[in-house]
Protein backbone atom coordinates (compact mmCIF):
# COMPACT_ATOMS: atom_id res chain seq x y z
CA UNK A 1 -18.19 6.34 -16.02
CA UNK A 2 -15.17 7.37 -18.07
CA UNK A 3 -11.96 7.50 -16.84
CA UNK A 4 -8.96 9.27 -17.59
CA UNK A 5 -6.38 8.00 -19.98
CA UNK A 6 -4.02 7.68 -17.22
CA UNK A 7 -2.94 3.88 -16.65
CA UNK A 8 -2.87 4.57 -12.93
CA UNK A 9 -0.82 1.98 -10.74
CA UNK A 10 -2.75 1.28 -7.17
CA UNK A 11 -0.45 1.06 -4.51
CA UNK A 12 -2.38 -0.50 -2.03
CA UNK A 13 -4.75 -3.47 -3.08
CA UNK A 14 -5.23 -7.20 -0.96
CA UNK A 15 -5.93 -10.69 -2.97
CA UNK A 16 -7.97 -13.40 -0.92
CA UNK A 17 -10.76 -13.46 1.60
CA UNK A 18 -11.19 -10.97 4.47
CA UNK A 19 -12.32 -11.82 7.91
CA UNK A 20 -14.81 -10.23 9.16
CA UNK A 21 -18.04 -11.36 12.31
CA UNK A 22 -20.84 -10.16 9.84
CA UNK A 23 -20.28 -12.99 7.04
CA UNK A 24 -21.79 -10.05 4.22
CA UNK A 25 -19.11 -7.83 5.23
CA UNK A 26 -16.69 -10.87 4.24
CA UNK A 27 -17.75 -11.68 1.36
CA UNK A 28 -18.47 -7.99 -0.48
CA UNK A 29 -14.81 -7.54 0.82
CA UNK A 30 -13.41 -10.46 -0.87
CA UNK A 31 -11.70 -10.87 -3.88
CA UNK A 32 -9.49 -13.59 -5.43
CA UNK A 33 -6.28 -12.38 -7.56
CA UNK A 34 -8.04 -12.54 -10.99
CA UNK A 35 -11.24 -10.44 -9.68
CA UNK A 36 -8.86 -7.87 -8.55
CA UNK A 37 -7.26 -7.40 -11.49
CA UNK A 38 -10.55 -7.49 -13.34
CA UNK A 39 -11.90 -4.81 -11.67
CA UNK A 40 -8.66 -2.45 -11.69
CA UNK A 41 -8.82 -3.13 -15.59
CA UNK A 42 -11.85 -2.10 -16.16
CA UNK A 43 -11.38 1.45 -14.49
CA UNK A 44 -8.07 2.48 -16.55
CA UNK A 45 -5.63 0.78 -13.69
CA UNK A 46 -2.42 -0.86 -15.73
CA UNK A 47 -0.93 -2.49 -12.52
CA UNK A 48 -1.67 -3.37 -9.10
CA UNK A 49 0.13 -4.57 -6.24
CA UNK A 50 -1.43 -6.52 -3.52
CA UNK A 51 -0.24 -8.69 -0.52
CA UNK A 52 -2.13 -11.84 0.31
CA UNK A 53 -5.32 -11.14 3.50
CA UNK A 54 -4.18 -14.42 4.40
CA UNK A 55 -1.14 -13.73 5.54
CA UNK A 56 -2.31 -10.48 7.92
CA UNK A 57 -5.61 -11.75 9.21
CA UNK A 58 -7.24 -12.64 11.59
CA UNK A 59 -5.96 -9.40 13.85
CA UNK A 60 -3.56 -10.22 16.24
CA UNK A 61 -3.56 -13.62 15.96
CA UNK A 62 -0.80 -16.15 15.26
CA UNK A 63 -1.02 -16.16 11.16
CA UNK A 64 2.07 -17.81 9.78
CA UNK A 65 2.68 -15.22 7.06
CA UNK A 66 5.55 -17.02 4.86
CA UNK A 67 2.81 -19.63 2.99
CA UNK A 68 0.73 -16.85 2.29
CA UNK A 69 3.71 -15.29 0.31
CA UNK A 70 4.72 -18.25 -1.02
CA UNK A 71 1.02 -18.74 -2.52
CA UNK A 72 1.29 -14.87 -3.95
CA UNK A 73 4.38 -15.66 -5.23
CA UNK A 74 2.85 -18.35 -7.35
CA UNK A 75 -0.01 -16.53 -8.12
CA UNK A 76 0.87 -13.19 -8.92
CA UNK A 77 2.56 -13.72 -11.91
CA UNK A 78 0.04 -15.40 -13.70
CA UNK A 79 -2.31 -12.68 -13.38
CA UNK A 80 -1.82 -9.74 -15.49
CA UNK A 81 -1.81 -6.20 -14.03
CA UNK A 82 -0.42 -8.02 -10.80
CA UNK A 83 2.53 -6.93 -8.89
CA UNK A 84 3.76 -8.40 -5.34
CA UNK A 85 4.36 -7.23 -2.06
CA UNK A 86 5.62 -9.70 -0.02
CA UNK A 87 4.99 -9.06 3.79
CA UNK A 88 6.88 -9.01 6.61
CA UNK A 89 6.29 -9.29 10.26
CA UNK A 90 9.28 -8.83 12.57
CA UNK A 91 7.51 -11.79 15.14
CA UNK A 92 8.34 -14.12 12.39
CA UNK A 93 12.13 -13.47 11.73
CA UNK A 94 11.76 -15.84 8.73
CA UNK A 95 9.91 -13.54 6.83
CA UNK A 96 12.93 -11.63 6.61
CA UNK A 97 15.18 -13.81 4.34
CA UNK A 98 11.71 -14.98 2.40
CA UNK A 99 11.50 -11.45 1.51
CA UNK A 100 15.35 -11.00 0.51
CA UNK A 101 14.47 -13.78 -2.20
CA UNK A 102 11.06 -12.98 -3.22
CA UNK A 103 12.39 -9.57 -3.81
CA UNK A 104 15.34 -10.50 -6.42
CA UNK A 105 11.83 -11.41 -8.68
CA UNK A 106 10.57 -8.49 -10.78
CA UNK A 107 6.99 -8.89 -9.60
CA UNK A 108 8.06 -8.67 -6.17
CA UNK A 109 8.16 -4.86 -6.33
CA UNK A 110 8.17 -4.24 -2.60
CA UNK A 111 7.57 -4.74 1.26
CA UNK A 112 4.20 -4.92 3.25
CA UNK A 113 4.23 -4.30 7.21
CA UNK A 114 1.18 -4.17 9.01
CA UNK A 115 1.53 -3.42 13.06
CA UNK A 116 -2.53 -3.70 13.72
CA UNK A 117 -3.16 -7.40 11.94
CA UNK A 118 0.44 -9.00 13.43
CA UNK A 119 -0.16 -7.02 16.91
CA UNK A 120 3.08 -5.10 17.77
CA UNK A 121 3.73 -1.40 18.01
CA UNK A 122 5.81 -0.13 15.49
CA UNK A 123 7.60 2.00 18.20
CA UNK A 124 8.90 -1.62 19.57
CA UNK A 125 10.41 -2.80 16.39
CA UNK A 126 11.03 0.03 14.14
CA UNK A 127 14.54 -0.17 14.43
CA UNK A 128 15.30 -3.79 13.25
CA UNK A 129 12.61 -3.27 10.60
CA UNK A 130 14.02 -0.07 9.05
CA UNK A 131 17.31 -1.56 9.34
CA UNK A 132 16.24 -4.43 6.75
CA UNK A 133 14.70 -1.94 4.36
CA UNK A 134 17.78 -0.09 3.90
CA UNK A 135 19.49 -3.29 3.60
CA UNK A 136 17.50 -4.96 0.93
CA UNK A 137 17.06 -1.45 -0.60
CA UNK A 138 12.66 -2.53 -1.56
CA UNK A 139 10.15 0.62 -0.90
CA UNK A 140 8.11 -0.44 1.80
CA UNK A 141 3.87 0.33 2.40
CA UNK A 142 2.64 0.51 5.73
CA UNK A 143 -0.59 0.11 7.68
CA UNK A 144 -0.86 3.87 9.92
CA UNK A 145 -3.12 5.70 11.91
CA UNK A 146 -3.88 3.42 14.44
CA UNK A 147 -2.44 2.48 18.02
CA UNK A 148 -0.03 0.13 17.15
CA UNK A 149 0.83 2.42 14.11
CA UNK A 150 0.95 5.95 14.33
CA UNK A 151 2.59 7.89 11.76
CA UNK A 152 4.42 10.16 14.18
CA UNK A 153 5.89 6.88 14.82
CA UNK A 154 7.17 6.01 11.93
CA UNK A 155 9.12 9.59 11.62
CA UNK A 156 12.52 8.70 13.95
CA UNK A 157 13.10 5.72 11.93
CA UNK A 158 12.75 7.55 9.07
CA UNK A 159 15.49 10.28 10.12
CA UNK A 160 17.49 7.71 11.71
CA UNK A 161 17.65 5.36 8.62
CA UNK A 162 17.48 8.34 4.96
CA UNK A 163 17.74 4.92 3.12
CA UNK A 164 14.22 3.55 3.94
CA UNK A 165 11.32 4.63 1.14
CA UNK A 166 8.39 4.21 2.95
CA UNK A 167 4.58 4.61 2.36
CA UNK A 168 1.91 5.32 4.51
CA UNK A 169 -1.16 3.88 3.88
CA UNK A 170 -4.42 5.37 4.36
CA UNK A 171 -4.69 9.48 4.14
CA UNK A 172 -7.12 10.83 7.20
CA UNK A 173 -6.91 7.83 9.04
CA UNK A 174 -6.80 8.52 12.91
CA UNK A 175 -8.19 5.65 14.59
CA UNK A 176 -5.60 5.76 16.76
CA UNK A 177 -5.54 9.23 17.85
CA UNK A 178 -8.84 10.47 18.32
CA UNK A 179 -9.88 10.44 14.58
CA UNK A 180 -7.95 13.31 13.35
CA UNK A 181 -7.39 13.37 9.91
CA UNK A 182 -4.06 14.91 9.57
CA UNK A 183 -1.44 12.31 11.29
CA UNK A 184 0.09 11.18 7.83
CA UNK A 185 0.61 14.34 6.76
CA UNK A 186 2.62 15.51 9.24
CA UNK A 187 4.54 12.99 9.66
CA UNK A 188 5.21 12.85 5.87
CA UNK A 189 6.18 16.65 7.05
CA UNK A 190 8.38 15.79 9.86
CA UNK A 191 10.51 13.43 8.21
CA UNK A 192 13.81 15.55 7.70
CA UNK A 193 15.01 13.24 4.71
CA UNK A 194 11.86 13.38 2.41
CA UNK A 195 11.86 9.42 2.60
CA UNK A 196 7.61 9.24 3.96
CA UNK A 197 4.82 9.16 1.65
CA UNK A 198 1.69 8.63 2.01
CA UNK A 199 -1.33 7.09 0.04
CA UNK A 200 -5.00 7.58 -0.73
CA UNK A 201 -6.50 4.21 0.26
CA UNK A 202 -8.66 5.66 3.33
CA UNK A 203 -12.33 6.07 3.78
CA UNK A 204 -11.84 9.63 5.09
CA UNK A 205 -10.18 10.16 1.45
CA UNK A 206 -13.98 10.80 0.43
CA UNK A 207 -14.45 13.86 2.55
CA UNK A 208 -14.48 16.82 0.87
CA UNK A 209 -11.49 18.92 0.83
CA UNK A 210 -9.11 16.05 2.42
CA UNK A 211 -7.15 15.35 -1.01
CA UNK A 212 -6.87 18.72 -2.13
CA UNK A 213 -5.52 19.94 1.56
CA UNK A 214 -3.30 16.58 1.44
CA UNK A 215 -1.83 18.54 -2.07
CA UNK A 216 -1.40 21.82 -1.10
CA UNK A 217 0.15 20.58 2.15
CA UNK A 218 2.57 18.10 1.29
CA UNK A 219 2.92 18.86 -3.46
CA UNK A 220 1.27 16.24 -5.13
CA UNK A 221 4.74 14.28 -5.31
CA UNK A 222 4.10 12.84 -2.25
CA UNK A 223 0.96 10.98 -2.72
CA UNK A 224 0.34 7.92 -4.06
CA UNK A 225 -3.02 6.51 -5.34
CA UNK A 226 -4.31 3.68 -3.20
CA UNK A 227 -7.90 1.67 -3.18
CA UNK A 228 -7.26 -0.83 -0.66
CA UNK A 229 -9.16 -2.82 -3.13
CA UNK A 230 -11.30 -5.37 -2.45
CA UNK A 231 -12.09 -3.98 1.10
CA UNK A 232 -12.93 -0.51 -0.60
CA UNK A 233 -14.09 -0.14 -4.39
CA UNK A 234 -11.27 0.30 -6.40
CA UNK A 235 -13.44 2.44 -8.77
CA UNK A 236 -14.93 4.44 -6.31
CA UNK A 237 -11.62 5.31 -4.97
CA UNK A 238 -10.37 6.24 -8.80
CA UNK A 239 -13.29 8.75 -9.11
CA UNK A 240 -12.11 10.40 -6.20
CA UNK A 241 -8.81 11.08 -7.82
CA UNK A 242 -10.28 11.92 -11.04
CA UNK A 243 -12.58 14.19 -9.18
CA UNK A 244 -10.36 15.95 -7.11
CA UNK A 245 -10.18 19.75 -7.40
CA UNK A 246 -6.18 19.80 -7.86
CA UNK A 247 -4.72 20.45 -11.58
CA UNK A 248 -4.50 17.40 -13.92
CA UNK A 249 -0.91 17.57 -13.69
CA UNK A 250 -1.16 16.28 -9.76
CA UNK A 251 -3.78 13.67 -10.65
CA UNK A 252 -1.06 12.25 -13.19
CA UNK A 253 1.30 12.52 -10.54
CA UNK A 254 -0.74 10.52 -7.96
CA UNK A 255 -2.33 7.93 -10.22
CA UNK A 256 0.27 6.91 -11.81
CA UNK A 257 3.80 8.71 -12.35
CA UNK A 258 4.77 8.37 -8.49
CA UNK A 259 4.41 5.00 -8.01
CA UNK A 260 6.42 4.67 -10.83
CA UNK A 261 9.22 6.56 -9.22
CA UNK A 262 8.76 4.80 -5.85
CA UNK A 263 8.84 1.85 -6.74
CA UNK A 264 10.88 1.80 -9.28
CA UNK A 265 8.13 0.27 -12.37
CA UNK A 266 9.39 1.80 -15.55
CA UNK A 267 11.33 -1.40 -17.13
CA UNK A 268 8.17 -3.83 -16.35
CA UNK A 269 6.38 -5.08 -19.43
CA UNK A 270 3.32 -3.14 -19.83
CA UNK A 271 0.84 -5.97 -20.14
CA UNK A 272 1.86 -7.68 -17.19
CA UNK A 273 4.26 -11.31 -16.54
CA UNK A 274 1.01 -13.32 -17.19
CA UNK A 275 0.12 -11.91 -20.67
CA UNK A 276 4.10 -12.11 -21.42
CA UNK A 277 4.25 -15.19 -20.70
């Protein structure tokens, strides 16, 4: 397969081992730091950012989440094409003032919430947590679609707090409401600041037609490409881009020049802290 010669950023990637009953599913959806990055280099992607599966799983239980950032702090950047998203679960207040440090790094390039793994409805703490992203000012990528998590959600915090940046992970995903595919959109929609986006890292993403309706919905400025690498193959989810039936102007746009924007990437060194260094 040849790619593009886009060097697409992935917005949505995890380092570390997943959980899972079925001990196949675990392991094919596993992947240390330098296997990630591997495998985004070898399908055209320059950088990557990832938060630590230890640090979300397993669901709903009592994960302490600040030594799992601490160990992707370490980690990250000594891998090249790595970039940090430090996560933060409003259970554990101390996550808070880890991420107002970890941030102040430039690997650090944002903040990870995830309502499903840390069991709490975003409708409960929306408030404090938008709050602290307008504070510390970091874009912010979110688990949606499911109960604890809907995007329609996410949308009064939005309005109530234009400072917040916020991404919404996984395009079609509607666990949480009956499967419908088209909660992230309009809530991306809703939002009367233009301060939701939403990215690509869903299954669903492979239907046919879902990308290019997400497009001519929403203008490919508001999507962001996402593999939710190693649970999904990073590759795989490229192609789909690359695939799309949307002008090549839009795939540049969501591979690459949006994430840029969002999260604010163009003075990193272009070979990543590890080969830098």
């Amino acid at each position: 397969m040849t790619f593009s010669d886009v060097p697409a950023i992935d917005s949505h990637a995890h380092t570390g081992r997943y959980l899972h009953a079925d001990p196949l599913i675990s392991e094919f959806s596993s992947g240390e730091a330098a296997v990630v990055a591997a495998r985004a280099a070898a399908c055209g992607i320059q950088w990557t950012i990832a938060s630590p599966l230890a640090g979300l799983l397993p669901r709903g239980r009592t994960v302490d989440v600040a030594p799992a950032n601490e160990a992707a702090f370490r980690e990250v950047p000594a891998v090249p094409g790595l970039l940090q998203y430090v996560i933060v679960n409003p259970l554990q207040p101390k996550t808070y003032d880890q991420a107002r440090r970890m941030l102040k790094s430039p690997w650090c390039v944002g903040i990870k919430i995830h309502p499903e793994e840390h069991a709490y409805r975003i409708a409960d703490h929306g408030e404090e947590l938008f709050s602290f992203f307008e504070e510390v000012g970091a874009p912010v990528m979110t688990h949606s679609g499911c109960p604890n998590s809907l995007p329609a959600e996410f949308v009064p915090f939005a309005d109530r707090h234009p400072g917040a940046r916020v991404l919404l992970a996984h395009l079609g995903n509607g666990a949480g409401a009956n499967g419908r595919v088209d909660l992230q959109v309009r809530a991306v929609q809703a939002a009367k600041h233009g301060n939701l986006w939403v990215d690509t890292s869903s299954a669903r993403s492979i239907l046919p037609g879902l990308v290019e309706w997400a497009v001519r919905e929403l203008g490919a400025e508001r999507l962001l490409f996402g593999s939710d690498t190693p649970l999904y193959s990073v590759s795989m989810q490229r192609t789909r881009i690359e695939m799309a039936d949307i002008p090549a102007a839009a795939k540049q746009l969501i591979l690459r020049d949006n994430a840029v924007k969002f999260f604010r990437l163009d003075r990193l060194p272009s070979a990543g802290f590890g080969a830098a260094s």
